[in-house]
N, C-alpha and C. Protein backbone atom coordinates (compact mmCIF):
# COMPACT_ATOMS: atom_id res chain seq x y z
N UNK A 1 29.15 -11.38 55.96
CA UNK A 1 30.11 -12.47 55.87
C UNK A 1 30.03 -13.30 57.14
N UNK A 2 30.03 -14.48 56.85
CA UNK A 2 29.95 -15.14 58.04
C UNK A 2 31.19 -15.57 58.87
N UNK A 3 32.19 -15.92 58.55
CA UNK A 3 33.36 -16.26 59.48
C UNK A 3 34.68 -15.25 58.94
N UNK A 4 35.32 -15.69 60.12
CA UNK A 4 36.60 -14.84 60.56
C UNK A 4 37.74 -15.13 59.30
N UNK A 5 37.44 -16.05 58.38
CA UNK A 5 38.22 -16.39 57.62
C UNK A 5 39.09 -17.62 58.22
N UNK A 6 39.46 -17.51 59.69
CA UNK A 6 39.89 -18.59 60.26
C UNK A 6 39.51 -19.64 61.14
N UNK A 7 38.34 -19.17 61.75
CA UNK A 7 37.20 -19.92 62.94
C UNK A 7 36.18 -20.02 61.82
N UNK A 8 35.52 -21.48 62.60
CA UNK A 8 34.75 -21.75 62.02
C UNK A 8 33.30 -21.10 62.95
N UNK A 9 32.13 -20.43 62.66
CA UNK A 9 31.55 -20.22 63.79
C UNK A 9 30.55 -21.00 63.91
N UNK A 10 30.98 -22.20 64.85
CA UNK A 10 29.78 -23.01 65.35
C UNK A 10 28.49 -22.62 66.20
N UNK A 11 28.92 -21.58 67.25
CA UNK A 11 27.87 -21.12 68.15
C UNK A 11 26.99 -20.61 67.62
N UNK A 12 27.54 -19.61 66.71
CA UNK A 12 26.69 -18.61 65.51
C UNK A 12 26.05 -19.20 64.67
N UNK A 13 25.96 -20.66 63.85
CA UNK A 13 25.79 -21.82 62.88
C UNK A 13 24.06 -21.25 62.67
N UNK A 14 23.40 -21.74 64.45
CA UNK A 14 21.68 -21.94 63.98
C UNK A 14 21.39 -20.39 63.53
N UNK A 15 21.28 -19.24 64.54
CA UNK A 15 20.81 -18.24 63.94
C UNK A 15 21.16 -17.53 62.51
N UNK A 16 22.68 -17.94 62.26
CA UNK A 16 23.08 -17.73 60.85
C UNK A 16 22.28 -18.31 59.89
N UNK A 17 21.85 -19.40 59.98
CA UNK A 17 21.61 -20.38 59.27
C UNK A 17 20.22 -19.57 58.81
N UNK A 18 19.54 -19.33 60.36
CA UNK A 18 17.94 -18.76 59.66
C UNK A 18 17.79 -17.98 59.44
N UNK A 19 18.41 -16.88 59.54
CA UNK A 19 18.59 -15.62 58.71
C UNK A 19 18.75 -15.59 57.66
N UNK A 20 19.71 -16.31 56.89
CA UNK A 20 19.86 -16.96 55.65
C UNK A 20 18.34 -17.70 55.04
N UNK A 21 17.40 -18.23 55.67
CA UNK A 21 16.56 -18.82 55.08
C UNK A 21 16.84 -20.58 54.56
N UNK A 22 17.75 -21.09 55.56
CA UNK A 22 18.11 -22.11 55.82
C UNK A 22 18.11 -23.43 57.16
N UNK A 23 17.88 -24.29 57.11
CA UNK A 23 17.89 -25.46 57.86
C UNK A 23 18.77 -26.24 57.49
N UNK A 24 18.98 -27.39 58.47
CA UNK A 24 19.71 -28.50 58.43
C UNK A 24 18.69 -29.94 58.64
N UNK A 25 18.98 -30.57 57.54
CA UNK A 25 18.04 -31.69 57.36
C UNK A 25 19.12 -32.97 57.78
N UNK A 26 17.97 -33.68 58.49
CA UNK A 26 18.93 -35.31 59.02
C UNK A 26 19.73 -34.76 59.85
N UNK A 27 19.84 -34.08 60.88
CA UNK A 27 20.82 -34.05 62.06
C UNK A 27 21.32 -35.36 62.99
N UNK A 28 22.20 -35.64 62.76
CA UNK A 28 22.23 -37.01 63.52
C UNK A 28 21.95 -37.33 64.90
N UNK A 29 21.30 -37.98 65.32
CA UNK A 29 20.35 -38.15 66.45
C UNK A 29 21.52 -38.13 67.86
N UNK A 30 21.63 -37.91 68.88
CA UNK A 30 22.38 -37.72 69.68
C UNK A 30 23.62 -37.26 69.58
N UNK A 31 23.76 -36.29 68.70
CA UNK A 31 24.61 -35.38 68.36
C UNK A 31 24.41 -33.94 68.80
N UNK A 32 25.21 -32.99 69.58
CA UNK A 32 25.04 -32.34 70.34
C UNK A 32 24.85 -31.16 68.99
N UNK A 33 24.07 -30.22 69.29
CA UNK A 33 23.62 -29.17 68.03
C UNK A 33 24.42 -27.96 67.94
N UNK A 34 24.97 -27.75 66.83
CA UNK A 34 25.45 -26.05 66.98
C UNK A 34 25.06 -25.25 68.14
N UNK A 35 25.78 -24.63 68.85
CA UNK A 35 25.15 -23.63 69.66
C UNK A 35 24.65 -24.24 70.89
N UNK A 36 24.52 -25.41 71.27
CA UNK A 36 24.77 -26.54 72.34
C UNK A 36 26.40 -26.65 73.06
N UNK A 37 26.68 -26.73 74.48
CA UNK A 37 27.64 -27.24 75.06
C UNK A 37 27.20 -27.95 75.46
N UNK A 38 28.37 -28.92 76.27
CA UNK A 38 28.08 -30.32 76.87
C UNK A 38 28.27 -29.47 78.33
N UNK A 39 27.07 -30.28 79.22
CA UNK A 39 27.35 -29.57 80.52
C UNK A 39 28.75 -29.63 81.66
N UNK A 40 29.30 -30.58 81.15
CA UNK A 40 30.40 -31.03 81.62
C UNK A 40 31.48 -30.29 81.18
N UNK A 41 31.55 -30.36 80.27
CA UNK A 41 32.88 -28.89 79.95
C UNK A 41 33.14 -27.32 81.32
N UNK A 42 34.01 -26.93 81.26
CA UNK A 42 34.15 -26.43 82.09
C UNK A 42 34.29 -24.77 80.94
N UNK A 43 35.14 -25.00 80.03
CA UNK A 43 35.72 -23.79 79.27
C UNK A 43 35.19 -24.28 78.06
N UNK A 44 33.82 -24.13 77.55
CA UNK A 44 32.91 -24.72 76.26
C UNK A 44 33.81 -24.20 75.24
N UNK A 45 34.37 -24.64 73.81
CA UNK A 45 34.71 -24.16 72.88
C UNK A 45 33.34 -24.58 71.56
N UNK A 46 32.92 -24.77 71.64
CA UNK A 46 31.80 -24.64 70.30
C UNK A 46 32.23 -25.90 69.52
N UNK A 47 32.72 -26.20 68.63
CA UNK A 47 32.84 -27.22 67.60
C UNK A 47 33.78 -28.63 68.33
N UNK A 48 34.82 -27.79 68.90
CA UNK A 48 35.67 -29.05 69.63
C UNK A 48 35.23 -29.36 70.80
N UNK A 49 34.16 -29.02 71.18
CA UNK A 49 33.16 -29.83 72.42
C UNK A 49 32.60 -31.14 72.15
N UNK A 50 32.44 -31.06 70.62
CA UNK A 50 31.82 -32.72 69.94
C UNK A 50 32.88 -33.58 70.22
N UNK A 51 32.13 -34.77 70.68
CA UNK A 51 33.03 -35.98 71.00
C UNK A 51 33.43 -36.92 70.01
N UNK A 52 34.46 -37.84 69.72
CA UNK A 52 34.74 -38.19 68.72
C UNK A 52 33.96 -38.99 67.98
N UNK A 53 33.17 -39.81 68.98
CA UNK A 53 32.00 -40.51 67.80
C UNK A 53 30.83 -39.74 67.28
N UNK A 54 30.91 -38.81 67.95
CA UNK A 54 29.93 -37.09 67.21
C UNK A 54 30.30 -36.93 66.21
N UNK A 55 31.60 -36.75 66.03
CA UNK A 55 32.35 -36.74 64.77
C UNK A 55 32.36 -37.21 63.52
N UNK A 56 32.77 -38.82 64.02
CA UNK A 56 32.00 -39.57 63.20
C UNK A 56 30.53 -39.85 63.02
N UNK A 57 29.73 -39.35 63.71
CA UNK A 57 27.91 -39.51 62.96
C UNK A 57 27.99 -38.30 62.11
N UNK A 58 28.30 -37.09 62.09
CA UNK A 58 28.16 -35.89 61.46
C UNK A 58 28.71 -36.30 60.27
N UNK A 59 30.44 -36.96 60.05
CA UNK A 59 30.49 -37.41 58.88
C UNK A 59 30.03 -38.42 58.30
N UNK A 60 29.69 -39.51 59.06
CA UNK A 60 28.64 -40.78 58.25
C UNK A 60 27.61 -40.16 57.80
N UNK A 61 26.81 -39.20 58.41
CA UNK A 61 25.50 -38.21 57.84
C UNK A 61 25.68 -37.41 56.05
N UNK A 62 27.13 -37.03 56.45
CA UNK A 62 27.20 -36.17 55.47
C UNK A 62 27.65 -36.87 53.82
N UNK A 63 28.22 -37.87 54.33
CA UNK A 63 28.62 -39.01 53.11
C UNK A 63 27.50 -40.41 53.21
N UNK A 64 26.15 -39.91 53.80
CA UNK A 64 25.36 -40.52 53.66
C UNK A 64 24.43 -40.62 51.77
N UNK A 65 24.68 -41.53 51.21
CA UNK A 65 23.60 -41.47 49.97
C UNK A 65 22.36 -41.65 49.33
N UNK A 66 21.68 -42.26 50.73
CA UNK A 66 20.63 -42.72 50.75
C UNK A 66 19.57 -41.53 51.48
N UNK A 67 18.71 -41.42 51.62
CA UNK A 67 17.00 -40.57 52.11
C UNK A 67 18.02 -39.81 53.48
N UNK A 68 18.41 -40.26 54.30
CA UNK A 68 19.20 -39.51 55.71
C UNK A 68 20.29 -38.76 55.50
N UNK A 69 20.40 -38.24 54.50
CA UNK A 69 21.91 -37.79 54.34
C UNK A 69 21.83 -36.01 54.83
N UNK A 70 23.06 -35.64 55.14
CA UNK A 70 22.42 -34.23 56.16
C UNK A 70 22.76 -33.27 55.47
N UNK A 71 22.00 -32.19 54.90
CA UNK A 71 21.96 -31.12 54.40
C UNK A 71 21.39 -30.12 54.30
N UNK A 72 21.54 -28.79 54.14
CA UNK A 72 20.99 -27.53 54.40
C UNK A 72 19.98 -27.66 53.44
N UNK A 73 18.76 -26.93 53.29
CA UNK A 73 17.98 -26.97 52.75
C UNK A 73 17.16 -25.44 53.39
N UNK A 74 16.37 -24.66 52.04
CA UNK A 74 16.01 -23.29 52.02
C UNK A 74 14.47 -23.69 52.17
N UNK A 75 14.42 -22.67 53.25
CA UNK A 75 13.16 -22.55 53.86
C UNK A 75 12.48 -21.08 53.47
N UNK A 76 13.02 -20.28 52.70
CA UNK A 76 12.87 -18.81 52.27
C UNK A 76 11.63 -18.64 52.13
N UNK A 77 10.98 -19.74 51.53
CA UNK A 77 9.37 -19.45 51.38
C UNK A 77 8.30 -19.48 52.17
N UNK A 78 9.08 -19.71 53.37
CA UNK A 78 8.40 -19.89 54.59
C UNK A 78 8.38 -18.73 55.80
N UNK A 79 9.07 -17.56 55.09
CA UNK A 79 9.03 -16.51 55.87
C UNK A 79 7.80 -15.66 55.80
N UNK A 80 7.41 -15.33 57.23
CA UNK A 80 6.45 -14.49 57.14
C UNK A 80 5.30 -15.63 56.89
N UNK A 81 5.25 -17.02 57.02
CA UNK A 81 3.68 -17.69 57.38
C UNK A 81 3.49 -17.78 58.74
């Protein structure tokens, strides 16, 4: 199971992700990555480290409809090449 039921786990996001046999397609370009802090933070929290126009590219990405739109996508067949 992946989360606490109440946290979301951002730090945990990439390696979860590939264990699963999953990626993230279209990451929005200067958007800080799961499992990334900003060096400036002092007390990093994981998800609420994104800045608010982070925010908004992750959701313009995700309600994107055109070729860039950001989504997980299975890489399963690619294990073990």
């Amino acid at each position: 199971m992946w989360g606490s039921g109440k946290l979301f786990l951002w730090k945990q996001m990439p390696p979860r992700l590939a264990s699963s046999g999953l990626v993230l397609v279209n990451w929005p370009e200067g958007v800080m990555f799961p499992g990334k802090e900003h060096s400036s933070r002092t007390m990093p929290k994981g998800i609420s480290n994104l800045t608010h126009a982070e925010c908004s590219k992750i959701l313009a990405a995700l309600n994107d409809t055109g070729e860039n739109w950001l989504h997980l996508q299975s890489v399963s067949h690619h294990k073990g090449a």
